[in-house]
N, C-alpha and C. Protein backbone atom coordinates (compact mmCIF):
# COMPACT_ATOMS: atom_id res chain seq x y z
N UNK A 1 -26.96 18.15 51.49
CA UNK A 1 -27.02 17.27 50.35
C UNK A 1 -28.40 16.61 50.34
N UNK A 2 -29.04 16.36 49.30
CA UNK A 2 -30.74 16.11 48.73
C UNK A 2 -30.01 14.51 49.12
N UNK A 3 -31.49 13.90 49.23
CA UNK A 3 -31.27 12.39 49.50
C UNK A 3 -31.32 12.14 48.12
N UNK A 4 -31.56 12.40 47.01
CA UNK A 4 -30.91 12.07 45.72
C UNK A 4 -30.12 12.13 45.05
N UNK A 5 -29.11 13.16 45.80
CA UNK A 5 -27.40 13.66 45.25
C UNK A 5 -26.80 12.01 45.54
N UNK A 6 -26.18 11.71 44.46
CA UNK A 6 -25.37 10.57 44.73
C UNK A 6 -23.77 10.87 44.10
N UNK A 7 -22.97 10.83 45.20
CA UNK A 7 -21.47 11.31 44.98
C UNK A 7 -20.19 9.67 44.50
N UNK A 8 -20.08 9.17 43.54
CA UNK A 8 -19.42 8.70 43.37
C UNK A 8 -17.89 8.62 43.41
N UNK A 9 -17.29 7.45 43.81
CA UNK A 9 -15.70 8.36 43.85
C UNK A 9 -15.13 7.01 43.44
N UNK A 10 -14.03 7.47 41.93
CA UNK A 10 -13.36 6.49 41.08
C UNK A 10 -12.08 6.13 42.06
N UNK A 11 -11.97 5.19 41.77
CA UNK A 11 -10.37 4.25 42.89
C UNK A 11 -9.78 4.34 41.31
N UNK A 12 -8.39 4.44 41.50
CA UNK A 12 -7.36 4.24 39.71
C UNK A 12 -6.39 3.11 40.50
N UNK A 13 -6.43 2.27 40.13
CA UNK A 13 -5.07 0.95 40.67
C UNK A 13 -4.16 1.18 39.26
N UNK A 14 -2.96 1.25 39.85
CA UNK A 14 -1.79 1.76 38.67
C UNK A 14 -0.86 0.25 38.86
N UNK A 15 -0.64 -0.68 38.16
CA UNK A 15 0.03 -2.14 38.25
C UNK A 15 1.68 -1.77 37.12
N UNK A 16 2.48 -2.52 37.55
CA UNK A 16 3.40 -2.95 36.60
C UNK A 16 3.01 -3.27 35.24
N UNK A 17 3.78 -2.90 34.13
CA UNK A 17 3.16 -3.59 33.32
C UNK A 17 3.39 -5.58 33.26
N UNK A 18 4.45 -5.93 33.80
CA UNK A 18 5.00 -7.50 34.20
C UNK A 18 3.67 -8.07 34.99
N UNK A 19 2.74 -6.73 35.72
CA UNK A 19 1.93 -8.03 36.21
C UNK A 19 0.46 -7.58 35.81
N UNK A 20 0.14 -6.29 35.05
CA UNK A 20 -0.76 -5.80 34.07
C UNK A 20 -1.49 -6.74 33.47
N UNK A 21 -0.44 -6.95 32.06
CA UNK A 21 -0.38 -7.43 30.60
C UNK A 21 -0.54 -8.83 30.52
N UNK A 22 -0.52 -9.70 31.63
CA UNK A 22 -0.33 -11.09 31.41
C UNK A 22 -1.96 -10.92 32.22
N UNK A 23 -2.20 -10.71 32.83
CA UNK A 23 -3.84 -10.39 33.24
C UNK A 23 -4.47 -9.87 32.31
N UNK A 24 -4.49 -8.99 31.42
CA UNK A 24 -4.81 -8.31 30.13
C UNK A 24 -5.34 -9.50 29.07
N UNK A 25 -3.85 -10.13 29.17
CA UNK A 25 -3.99 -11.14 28.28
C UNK A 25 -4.60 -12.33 28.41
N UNK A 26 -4.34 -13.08 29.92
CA UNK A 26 -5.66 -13.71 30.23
C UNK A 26 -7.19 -13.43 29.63
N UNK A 27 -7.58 -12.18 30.03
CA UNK A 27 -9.10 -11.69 29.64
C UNK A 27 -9.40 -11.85 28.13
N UNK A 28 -8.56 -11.64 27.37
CA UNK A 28 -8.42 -11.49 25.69
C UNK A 28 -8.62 -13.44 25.45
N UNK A 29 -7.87 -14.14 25.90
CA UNK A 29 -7.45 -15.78 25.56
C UNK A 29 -9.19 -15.80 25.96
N UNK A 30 -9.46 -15.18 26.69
CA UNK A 30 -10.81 -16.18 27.16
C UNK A 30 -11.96 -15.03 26.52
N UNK A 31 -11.86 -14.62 25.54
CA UNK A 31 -12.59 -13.75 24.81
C UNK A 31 -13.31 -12.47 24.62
N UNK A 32 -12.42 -11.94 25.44
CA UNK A 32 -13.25 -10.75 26.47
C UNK A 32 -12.65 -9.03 25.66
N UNK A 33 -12.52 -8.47 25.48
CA UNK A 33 -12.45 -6.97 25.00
C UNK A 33 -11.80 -6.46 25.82
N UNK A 34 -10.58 -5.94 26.42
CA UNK A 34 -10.16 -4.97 27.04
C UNK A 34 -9.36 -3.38 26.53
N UNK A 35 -9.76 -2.65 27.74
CA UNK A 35 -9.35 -1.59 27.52
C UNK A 35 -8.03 -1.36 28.01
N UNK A 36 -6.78 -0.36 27.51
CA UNK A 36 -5.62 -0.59 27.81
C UNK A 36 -5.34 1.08 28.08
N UNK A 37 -4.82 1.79 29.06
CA UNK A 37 -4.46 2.83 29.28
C UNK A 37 -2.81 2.82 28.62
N UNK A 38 -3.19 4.17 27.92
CA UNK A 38 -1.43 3.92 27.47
C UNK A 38 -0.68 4.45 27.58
N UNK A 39 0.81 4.53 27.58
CA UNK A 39 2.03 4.72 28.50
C UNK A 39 2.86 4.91 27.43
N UNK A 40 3.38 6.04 27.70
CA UNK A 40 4.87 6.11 26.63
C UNK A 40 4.78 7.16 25.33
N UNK A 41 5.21 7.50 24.55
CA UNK A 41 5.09 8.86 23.27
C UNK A 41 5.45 7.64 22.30
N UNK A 42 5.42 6.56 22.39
CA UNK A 42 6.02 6.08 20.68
C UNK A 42 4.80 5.72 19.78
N UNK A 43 3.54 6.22 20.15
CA UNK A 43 2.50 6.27 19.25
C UNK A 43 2.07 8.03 18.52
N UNK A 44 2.88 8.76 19.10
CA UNK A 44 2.72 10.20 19.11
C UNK A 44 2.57 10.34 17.76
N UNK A 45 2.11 11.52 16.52
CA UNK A 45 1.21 12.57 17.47
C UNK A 45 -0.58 12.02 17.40
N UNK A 46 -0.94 10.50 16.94
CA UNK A 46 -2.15 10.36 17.29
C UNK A 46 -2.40 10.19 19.15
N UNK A 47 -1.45 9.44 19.67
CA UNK A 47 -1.98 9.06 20.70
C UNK A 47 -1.53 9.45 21.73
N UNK A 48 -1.42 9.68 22.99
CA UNK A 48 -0.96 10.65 24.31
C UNK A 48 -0.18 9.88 25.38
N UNK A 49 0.82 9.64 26.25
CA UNK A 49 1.09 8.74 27.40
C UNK A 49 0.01 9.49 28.67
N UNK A 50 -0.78 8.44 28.54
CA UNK A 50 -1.28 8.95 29.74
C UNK A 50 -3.17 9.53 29.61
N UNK A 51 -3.00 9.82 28.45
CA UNK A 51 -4.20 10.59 27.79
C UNK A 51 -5.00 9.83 27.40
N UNK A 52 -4.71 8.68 26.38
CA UNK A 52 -5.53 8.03 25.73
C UNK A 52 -5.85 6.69 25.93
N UNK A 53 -6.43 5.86 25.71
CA UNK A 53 -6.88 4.13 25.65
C UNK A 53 -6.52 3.26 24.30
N UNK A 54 -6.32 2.47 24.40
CA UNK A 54 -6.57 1.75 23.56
C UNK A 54 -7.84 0.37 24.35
N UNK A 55 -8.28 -0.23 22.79
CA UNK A 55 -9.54 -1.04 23.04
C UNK A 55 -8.81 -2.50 22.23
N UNK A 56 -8.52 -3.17 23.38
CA UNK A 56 -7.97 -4.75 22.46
C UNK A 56 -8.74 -5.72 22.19
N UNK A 57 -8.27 -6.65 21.09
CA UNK A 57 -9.31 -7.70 20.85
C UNK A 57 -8.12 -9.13 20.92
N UNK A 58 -8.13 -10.44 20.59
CA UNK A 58 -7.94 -11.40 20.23
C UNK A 58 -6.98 -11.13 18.87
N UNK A 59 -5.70 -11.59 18.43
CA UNK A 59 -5.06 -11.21 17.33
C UNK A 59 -5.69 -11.53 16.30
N UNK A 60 -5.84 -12.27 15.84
CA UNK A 60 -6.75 -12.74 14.92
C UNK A 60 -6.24 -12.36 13.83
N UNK A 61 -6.74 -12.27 12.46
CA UNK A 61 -5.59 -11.63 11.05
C UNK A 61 -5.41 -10.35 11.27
N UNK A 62 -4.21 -10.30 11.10
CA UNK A 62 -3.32 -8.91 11.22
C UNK A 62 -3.05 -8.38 9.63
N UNK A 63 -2.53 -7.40 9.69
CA UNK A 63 -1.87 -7.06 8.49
C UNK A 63 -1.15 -5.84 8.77
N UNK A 64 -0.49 -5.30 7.24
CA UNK A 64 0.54 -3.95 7.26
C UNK A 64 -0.58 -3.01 8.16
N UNK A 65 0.07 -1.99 8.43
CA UNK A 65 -0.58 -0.95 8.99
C UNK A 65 -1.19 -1.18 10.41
N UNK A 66 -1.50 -2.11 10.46
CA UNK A 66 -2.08 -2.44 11.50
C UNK A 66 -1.76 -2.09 13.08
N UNK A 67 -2.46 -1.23 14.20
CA UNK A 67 -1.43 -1.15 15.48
C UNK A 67 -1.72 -2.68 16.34
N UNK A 68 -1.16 -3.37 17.10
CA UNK A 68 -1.01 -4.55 17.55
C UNK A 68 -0.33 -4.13 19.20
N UNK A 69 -0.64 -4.89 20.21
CA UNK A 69 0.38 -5.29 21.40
C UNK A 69 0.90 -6.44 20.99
N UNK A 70 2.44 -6.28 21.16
CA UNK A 70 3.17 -7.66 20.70
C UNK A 70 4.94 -7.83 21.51
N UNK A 71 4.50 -8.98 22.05
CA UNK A 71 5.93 -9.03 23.01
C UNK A 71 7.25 -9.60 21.98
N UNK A 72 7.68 -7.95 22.14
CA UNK A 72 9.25 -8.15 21.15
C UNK A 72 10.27 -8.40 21.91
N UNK A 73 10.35 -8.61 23.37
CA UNK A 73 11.47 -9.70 24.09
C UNK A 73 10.50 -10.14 25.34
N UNK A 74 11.27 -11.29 26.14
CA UNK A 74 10.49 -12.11 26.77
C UNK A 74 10.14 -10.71 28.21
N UNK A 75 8.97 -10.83 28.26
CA UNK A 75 8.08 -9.69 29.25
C UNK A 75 8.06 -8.23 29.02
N UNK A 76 8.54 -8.24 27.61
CA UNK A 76 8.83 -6.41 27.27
C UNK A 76 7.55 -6.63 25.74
N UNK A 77 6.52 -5.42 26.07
CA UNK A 77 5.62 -5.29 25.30
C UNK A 77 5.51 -4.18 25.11
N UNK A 78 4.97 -3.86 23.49
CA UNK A 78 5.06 -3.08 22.71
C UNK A 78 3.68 -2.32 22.41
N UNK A 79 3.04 -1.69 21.70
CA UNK A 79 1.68 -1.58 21.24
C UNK A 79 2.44 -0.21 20.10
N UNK A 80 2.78 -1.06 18.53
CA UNK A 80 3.15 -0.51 17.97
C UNK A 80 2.30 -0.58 16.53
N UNK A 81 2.90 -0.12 15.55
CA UNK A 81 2.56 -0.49 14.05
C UNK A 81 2.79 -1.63 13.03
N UNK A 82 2.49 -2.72 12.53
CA UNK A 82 2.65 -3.50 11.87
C UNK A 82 3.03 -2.60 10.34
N UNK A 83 4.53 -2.47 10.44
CA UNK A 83 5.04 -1.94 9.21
C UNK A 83 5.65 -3.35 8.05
N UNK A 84 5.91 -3.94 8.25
CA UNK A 84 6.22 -5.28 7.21
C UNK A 84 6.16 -6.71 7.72
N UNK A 85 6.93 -7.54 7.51
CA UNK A 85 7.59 -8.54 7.89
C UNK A 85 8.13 -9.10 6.82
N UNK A 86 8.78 -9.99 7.32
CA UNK A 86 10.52 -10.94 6.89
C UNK A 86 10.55 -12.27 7.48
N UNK A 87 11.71 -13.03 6.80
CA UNK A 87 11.89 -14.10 7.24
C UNK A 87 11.27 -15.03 6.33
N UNK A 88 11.91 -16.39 5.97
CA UNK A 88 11.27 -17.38 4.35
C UNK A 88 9.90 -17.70 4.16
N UNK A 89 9.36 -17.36 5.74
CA UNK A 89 7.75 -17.62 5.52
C UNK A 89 7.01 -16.63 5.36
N UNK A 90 7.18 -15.39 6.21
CA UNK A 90 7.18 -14.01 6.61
C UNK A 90 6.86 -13.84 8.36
N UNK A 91 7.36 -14.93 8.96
CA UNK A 91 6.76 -15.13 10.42
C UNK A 91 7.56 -14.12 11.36
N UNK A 92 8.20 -13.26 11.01
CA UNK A 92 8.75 -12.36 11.62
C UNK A 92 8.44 -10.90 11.00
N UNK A 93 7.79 -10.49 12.40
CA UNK A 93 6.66 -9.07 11.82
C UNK A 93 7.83 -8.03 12.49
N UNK A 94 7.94 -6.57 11.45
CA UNK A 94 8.72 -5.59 12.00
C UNK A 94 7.12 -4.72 12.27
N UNK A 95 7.65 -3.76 13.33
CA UNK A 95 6.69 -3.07 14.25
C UNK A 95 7.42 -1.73 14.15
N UNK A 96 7.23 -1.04 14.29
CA UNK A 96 7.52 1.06 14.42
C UNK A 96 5.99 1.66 14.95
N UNK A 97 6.59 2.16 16.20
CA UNK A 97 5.71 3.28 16.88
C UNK A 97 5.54 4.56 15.97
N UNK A 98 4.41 4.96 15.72
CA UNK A 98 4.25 6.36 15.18
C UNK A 98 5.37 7.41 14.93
N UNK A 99 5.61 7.57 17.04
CA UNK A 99 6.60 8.61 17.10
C UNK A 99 7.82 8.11 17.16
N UNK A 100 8.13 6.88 16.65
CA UNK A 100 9.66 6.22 16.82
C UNK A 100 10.11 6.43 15.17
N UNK A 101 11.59 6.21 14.92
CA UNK A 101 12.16 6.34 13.48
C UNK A 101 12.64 4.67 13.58
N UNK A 102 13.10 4.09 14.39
CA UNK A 102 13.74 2.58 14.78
C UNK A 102 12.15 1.77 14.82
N UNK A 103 12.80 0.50 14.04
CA UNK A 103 11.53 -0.44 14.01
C UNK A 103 12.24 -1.61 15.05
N UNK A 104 11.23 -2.51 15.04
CA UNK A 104 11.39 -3.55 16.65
C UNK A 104 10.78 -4.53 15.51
N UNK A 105 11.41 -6.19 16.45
CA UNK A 105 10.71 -7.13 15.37
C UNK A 105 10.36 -8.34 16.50
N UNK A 106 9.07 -9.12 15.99
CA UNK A 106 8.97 -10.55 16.49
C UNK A 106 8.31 -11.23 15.71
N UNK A 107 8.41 -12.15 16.49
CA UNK A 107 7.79 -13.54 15.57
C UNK A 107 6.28 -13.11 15.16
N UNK A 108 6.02 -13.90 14.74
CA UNK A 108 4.05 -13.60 14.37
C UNK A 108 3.15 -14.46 15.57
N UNK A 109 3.91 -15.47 16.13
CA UNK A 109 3.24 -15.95 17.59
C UNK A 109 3.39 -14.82 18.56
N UNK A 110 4.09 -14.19 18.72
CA UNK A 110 3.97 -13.28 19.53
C UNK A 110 3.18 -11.86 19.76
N UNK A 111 2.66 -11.62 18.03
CA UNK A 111 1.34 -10.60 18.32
C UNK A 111 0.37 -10.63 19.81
N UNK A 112 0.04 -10.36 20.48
CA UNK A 112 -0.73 -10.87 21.47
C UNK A 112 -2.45 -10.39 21.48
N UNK A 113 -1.91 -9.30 20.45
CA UNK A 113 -3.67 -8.71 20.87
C UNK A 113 -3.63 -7.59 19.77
N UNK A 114 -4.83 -6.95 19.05
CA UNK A 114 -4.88 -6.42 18.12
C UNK A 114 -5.73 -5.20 18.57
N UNK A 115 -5.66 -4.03 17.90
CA UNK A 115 -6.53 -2.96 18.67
C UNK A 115 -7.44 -2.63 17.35
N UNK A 116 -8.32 -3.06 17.89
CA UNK A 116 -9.69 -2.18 17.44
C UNK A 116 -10.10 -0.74 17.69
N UNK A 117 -9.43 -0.10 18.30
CA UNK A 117 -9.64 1.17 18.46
C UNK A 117 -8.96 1.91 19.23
N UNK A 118 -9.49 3.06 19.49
CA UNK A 118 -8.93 4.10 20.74
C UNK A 118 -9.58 5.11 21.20
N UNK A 119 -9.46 5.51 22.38
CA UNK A 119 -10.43 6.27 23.02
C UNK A 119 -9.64 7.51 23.29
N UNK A 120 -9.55 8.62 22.87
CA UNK A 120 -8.74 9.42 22.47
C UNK A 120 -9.11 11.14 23.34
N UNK A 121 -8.30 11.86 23.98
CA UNK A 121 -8.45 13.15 24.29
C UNK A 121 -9.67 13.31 25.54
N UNK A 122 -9.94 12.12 26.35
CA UNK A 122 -10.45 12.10 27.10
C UNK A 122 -12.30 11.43 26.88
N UNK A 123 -12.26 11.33 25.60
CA UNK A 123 -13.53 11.27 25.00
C UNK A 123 -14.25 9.44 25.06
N UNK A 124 -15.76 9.39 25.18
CA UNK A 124 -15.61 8.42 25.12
C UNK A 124 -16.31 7.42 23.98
N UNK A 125 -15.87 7.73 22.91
CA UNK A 125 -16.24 7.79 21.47
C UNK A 125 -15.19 6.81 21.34
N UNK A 126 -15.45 5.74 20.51
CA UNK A 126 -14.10 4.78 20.24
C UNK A 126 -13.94 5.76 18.76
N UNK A 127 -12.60 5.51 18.43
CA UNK A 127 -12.13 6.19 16.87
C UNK A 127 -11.72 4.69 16.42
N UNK A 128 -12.57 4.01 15.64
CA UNK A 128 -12.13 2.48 15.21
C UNK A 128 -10.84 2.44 14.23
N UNK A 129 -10.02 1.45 14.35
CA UNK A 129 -9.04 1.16 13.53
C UNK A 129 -9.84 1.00 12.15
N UNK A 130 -10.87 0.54 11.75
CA UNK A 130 -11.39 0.34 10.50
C UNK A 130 -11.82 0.90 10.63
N UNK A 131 -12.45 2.51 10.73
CA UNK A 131 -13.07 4.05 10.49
C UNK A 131 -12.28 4.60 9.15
N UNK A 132 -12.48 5.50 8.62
CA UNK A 132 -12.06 6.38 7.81
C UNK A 132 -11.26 6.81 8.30
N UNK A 133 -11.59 7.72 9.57
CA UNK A 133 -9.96 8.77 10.19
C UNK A 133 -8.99 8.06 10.68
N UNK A 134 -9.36 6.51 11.10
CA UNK A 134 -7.67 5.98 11.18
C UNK A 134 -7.13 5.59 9.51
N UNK A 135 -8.14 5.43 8.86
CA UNK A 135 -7.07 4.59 7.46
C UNK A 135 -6.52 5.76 7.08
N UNK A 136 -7.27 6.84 6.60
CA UNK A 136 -6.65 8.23 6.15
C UNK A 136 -5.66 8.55 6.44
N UNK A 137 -5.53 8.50 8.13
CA UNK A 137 -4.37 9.36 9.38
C UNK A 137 -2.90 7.84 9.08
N UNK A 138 -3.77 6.59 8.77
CA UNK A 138 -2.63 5.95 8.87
C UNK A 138 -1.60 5.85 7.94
N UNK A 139 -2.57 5.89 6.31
CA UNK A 139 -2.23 5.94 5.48
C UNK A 139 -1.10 7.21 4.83
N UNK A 140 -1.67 8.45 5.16
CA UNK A 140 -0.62 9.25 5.20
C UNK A 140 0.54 9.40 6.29
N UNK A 141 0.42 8.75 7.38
CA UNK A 141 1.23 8.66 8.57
C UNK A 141 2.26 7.74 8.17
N UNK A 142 1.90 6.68 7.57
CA UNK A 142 3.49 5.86 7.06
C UNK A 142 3.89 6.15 5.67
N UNK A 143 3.50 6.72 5.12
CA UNK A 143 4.13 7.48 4.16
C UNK A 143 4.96 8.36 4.11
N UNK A 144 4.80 9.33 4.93
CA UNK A 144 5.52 10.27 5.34
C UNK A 144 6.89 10.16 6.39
N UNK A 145 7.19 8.48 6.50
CA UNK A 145 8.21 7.85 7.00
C UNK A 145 9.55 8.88 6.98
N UNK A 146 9.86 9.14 5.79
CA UNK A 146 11.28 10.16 6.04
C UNK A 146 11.27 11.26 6.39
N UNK A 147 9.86 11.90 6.56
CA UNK A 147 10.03 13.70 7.14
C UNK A 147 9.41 12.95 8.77
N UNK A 148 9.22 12.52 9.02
CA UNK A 148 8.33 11.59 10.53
C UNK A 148 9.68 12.71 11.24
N UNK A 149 10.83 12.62 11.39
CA UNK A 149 11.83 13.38 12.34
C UNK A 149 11.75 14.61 11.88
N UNK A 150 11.43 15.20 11.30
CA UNK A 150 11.36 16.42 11.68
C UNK A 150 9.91 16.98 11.66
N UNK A 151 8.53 16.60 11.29
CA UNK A 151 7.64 16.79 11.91
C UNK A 151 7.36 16.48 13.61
N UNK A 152 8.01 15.36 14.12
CA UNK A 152 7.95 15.29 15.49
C UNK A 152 8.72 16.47 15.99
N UNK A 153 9.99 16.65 15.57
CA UNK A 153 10.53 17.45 15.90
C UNK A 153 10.30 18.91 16.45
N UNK A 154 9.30 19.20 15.16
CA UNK A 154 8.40 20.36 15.39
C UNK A 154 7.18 20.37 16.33
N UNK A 155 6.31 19.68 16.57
CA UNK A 155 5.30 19.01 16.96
C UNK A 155 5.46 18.92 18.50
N UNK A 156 6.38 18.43 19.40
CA UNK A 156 6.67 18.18 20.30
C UNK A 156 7.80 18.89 20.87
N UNK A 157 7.69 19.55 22.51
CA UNK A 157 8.25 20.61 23.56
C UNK A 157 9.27 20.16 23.73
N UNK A 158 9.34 19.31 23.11
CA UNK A 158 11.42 18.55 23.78
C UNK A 158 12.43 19.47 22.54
N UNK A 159 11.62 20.17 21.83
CA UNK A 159 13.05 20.81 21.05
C UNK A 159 13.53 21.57 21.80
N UNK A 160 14.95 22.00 21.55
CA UNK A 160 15.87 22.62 22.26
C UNK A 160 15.30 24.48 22.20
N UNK A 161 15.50 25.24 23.60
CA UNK A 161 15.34 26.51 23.95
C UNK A 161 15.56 27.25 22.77
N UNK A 162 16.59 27.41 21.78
CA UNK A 162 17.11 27.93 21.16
C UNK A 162 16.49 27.60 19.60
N UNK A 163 15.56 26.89 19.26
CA UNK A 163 14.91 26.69 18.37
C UNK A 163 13.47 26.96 18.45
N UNK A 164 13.02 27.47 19.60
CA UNK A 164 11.88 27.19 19.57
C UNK A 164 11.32 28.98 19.40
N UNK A 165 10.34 29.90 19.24
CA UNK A 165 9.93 30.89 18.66
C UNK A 165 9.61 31.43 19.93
N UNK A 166 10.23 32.46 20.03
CA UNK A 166 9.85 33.82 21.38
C UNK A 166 8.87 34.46 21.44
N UNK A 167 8.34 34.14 22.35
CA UNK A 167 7.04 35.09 22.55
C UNK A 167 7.16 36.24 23.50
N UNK A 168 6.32 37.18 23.36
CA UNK A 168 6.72 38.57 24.58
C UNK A 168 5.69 38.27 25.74
């Protein structure tokens, strides 16, 4: 090895999310940008468990469409879609994951953090929530609310043996 080869080697610390997210959220209260590795298919088919990032900010004004982290019971957090809200003021926001058909609801104090972006397919290009390819992708993505089950359906390896097309 040249005395100028320099071999770096990444450490990955994998946390709960119970003791993650409240550290997360610390960094955000005190103004800071974090990045969020993400966990789970209910953002599918933009985003990956495991694959992709999200980039958080401070909640700040929200609106429809919008993806958000937001604790919809006490220590259970979400990072879903801002599909409406309800309630005489409207302080109760409903939320739906991409790849979910069931929406989740909380208060509007409970948004915790808003995503500005995502870092997507390994790349390290943010794809901004205010870009073109998210309003486009979002815009036709909640529209398409009643075929959403059977495009996932198709889309994703969990369909059953017997539906799926034989190859030789």
């Amino acid at each position: 090895m040249s005395p100028n080869t320099h071999t770096e080697s990444i450490k990955t610390l994998q946390l709960p999310n119970d003791q993650l997210i409240p550290e997360l959220l610390k960094m955000i209260r005190d103004g800071h940008t974090v990045t969020l590795p993400l966990r789970g298919n209910s953002m599918r088919p933009f985003l990956e468990d495991g694959r992709d990032k999200a980039l958080l900010k401070g909640s700040g004004f929200v609106d429809i469409g919008d993806p958000v982290l937001a604790e919809v019971a006490p220590g259970r957090y979400v990072l879903h879609r801002i599909v409406g809200n309800t309630g005489p003021h409207y302080e109760i926001i409903v939320l739906r994951g991409d790849g979910n058909l069931r929406t989740e609801s909380c208060h509007v104090d409970n948004i915790k953090a808003r995503v500005v972006g995502f870092y997507r397919k390994g790349s390290n290009k943010l794809d901004s929530t205010s870009g073109l390819k998210w309003r486009i992708y979002s815009w036709w993505w909640m529209r398409l609310l009643p075929l959403r089950r059977y495009l996932l359906f198709i889309l994703y390896p969990h369909i059953p043996a017997r539906f799926k097309k034989k190859t030789r």
